[in-house]
Every structure is written in C-alpha cells, then in structure tokens.
N, C-alpha and C. Protein backbone atom coordinates (compact mmCIF):
# COMPACT_ATOMS: atom_id res chain seq x y z
N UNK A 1 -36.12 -91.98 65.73
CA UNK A 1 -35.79 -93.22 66.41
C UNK A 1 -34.38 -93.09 66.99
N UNK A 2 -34.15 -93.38 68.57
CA UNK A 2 -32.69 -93.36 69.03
C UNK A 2 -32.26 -94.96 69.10
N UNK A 3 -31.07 -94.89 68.20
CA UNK A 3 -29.95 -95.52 68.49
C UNK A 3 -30.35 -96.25 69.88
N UNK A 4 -30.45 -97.57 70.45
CA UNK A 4 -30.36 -98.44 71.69
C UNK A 4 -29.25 -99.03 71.79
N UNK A 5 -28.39 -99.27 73.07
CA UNK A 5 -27.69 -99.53 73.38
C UNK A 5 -27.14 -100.79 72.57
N UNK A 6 -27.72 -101.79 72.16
CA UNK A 6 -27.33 -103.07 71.63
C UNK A 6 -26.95 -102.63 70.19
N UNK A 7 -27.96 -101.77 69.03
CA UNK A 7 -27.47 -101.48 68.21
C UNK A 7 -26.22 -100.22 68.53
N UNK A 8 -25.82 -99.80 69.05
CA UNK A 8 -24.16 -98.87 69.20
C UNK A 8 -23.59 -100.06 69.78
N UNK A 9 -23.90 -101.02 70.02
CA UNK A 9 -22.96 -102.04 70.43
C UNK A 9 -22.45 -102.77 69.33
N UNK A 10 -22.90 -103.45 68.83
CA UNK A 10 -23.14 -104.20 67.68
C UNK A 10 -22.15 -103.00 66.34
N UNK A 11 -22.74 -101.81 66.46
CA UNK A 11 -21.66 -100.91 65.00
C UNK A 11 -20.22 -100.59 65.75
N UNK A 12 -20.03 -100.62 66.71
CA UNK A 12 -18.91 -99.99 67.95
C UNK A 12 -18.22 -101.70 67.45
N UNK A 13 -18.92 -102.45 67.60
CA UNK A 13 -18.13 -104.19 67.18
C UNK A 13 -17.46 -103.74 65.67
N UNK A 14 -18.69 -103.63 64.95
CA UNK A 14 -18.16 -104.45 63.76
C UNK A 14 -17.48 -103.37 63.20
N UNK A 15 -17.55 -102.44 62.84
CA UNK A 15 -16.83 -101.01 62.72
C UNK A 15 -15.37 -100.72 63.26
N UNK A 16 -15.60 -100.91 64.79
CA UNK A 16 -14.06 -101.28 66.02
C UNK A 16 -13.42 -101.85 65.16
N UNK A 17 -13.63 -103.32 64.90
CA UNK A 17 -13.02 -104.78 64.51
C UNK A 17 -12.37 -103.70 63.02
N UNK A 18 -13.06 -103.28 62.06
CA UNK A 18 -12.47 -103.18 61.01
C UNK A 18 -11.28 -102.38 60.69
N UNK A 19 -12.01 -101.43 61.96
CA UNK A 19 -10.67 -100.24 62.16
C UNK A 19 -9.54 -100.40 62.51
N UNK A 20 -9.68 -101.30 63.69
CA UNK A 20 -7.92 -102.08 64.11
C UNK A 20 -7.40 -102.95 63.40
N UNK A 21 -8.10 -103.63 61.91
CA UNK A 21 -7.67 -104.03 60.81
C UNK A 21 -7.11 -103.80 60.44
N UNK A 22 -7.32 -102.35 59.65
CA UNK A 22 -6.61 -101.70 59.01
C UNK A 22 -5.44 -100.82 59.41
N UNK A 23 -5.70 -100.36 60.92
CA UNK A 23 -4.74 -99.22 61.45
C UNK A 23 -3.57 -101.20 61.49
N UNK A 24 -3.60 -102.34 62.13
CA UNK A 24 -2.75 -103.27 61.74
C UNK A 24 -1.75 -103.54 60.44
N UNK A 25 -2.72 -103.57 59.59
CA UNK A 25 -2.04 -103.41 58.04
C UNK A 25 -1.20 -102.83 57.94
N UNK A 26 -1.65 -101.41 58.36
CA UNK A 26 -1.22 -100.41 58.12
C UNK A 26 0.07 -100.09 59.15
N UNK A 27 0.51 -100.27 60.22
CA UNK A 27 1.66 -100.79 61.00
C UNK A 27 2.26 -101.56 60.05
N UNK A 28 1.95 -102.76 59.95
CA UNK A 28 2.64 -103.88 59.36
C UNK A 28 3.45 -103.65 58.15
N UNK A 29 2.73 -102.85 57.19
CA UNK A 29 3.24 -102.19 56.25
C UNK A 29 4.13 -101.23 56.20
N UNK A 30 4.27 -100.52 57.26
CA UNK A 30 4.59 -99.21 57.46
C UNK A 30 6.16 -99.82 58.48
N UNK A 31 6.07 -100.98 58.82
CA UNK A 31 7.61 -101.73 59.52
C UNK A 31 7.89 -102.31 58.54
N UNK A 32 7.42 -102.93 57.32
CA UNK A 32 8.17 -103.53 56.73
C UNK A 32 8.34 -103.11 54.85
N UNK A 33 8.28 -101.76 55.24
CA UNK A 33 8.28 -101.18 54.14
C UNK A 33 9.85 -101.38 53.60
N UNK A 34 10.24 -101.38 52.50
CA UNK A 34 11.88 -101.88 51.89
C UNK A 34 12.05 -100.27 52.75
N UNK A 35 12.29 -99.01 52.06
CA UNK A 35 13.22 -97.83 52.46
C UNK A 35 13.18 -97.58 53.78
N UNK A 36 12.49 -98.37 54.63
CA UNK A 36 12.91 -98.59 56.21
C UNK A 36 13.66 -99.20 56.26
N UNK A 37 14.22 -100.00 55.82
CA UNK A 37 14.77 -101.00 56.30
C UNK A 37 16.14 -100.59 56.89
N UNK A 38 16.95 -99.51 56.16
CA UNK A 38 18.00 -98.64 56.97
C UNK A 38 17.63 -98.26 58.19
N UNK A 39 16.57 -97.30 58.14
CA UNK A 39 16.58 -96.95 59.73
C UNK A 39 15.94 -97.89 60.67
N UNK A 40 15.37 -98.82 60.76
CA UNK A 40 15.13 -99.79 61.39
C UNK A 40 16.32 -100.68 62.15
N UNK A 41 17.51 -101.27 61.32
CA UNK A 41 18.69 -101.27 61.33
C UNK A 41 19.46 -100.60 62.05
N UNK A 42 19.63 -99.11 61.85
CA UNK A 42 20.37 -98.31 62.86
C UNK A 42 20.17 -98.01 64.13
N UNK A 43 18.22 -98.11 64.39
CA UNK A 43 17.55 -98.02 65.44
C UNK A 43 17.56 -99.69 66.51
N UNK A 44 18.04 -100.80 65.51
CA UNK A 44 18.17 -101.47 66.79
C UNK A 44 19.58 -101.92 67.02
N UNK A 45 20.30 -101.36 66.09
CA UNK A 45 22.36 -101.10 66.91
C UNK A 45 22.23 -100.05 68.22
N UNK A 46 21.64 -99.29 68.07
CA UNK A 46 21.82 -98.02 69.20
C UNK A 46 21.90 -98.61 70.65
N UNK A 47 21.30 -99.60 71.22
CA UNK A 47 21.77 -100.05 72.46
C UNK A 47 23.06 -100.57 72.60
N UNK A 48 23.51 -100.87 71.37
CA UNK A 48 25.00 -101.76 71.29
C UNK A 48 26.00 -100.68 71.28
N UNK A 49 25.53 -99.37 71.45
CA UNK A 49 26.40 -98.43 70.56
C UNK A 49 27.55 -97.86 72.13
N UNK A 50 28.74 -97.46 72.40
CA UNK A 50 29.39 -97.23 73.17
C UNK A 50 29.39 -95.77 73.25
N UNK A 51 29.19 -94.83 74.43
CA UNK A 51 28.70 -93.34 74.48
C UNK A 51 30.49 -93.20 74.62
C-alpha cells in the first residue's frame, strides 16, 4: 500500500508541528541557559565597543 498524498500530509503536520517544538525548547533553553549568561552579555556590548 503507498502512502497518498493526504496521509504524508497529515504525518509531515503532526510530526513538522512536534519537531519545531522541540528544536524551540531547545533554543529557548539553550539562550537562557545560567553559564551563558556571560557570553551573551559580552556579545551584546560589542556594538558599543570603540575599535
């Protein structure tokens, strides 16, 4: 039996949806992790910074 377009639609949804969940989290977590918090800090002085 092949796969029809509506069902790869439908797992491409709900599958998609879960994946950019997690890759989100996983950002979110990953900016507001505590031992970032230094370089985060230093990375947004650098425009202020005088060459």
């Amino acid at each position: 039996m092949s796969p029809t377009f509506e069902s790869a639609s439908a797992f491409a949804a709900s599958w998609g949806l879960a994946y950019f969940v997690v890759l989100f989290i996983g950002a979110v977590a990953y900016a507001l992790w505590p031992s970032k918090r230094e370089e985060f800090e230093h990375a947004a002085r650098i425009p202020l910074t005088e060459d």
